[in-house]
C-alpha atoms as a PDB file:
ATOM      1  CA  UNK A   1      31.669 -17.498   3.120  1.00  0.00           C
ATOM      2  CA  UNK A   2      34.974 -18.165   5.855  1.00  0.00           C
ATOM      3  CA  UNK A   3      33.917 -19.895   8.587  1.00  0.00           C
ATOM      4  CA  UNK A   4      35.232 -17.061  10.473  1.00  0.00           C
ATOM      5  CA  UNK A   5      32.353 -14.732   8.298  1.00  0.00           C
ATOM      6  CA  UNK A   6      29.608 -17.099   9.377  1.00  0.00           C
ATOM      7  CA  UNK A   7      30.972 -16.762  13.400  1.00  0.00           C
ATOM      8  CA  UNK A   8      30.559 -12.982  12.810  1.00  0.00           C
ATOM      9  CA  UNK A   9      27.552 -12.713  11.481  1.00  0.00           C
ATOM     10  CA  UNK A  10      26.195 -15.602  14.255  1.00  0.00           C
ATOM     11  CA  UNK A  11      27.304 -13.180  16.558  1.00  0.00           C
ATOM     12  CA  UNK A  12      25.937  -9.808  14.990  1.00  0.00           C
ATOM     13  CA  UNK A  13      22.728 -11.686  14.504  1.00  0.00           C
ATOM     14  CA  UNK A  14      22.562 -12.678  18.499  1.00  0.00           C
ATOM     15  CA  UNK A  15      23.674  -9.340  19.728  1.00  0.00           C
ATOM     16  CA  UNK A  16      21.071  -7.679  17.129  1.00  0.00           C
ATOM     17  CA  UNK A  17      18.177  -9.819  18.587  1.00  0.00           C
ATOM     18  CA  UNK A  18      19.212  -8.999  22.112  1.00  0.00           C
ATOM     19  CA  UNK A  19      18.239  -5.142  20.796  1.00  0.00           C
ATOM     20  CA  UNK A  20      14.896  -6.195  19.384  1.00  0.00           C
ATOM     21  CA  UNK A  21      13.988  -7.869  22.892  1.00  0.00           C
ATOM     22  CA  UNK A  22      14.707  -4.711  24.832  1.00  0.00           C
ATOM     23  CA  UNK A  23      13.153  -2.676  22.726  1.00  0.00           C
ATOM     24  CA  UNK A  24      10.211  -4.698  22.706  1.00  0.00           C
ATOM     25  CA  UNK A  25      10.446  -4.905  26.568  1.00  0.00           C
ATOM     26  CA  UNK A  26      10.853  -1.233  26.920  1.00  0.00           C
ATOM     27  CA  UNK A  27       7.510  -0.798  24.553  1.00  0.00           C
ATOM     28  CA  UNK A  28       5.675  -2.555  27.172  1.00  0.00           C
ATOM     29  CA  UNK A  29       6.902  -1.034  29.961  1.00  0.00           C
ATOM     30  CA  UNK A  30       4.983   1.787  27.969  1.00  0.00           C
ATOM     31  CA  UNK A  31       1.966  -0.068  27.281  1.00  0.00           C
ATOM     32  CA  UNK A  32       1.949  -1.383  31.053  1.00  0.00           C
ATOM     33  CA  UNK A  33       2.558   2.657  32.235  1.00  0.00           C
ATOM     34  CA  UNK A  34       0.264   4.107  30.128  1.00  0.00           C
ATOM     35  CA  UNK A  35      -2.575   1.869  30.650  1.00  0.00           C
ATOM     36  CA  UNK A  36      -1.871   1.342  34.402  1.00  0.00           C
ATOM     37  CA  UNK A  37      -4.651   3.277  37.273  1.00  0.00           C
ATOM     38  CA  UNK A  38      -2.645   3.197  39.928  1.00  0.00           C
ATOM     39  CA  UNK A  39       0.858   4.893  41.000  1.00  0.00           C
ATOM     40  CA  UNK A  40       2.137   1.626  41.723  1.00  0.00           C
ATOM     41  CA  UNK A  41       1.468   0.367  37.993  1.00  0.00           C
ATOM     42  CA  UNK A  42       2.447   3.094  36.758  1.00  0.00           C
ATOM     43  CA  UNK A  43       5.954   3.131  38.716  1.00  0.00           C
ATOM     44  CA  UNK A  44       6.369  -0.595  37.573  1.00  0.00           C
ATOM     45  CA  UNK A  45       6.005   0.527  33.884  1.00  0.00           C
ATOM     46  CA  UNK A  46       8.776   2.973  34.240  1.00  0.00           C
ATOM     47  CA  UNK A  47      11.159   0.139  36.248  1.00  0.00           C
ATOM     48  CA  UNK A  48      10.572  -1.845  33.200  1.00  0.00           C
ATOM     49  CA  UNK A  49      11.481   0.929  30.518  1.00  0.00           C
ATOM     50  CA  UNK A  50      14.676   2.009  32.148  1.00  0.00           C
ATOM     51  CA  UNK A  51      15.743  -1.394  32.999  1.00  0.00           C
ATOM     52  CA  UNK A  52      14.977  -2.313  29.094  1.00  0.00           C
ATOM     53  CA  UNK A  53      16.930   1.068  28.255  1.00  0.00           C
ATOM     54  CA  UNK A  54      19.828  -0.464  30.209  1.00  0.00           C
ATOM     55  CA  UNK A  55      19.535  -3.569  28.557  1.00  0.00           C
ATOM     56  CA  UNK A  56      20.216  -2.050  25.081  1.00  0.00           C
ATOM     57  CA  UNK A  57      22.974   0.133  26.328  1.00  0.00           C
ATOM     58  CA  UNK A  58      24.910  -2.393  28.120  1.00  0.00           C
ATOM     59  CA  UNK A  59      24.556  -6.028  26.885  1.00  0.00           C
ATOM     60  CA  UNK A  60      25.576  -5.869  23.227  1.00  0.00           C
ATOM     61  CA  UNK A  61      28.552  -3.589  23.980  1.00  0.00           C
ATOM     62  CA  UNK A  62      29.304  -6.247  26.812  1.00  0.00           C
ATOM     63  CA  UNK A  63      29.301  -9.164  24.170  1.00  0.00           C
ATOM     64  CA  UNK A  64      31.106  -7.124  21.460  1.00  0.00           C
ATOM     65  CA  UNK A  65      33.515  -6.666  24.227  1.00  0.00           C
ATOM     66  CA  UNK A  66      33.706 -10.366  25.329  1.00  0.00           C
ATOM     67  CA  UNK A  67      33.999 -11.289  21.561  1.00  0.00           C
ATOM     68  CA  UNK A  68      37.116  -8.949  20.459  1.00  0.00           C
ATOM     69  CA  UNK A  69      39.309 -10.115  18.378  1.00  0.00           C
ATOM     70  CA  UNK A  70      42.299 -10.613  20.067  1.00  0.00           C
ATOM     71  CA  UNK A  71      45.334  -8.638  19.389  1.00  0.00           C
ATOM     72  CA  UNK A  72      47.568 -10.030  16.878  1.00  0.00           C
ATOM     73  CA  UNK A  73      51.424 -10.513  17.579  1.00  0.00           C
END
């Protein structure tokens, strides 16, 4: 494997594991809405969830972006 294979998959591997934390963020912003008695809880839960949603939109396709190869001449 090319050094520059081993950066890329580094990379994939980090951007892939910033998925699985939102993801598991966003399944306990369920848990924590679903269990909650309160509005307020409840509310909290949902802050959590679309913030994790966010997250997984944003973040990889911001480090894919800040990782481009750069054009060659």
């Amino acid at each position: 494997m090319t050094p520059e294979d081993a950066l890329a998959r580094k990379r994939y591997y980090m951007m892939m594991g910033v998925n699985l934390i939102a993801v598991a963020g966003a399944v306990f912003g369920l848990v924590v809405a679903g269990r909650s008695h309160s509005t307020t809880v409840t509310v909290l839960g949902g802050a959590i969830v679309l913030s994790a949603l966010y997250v997984m939109a944003v973040v990889p396709a911001a480090m894919a972006r800040r990782w481009r190869t750069p054009p060659e001449a």
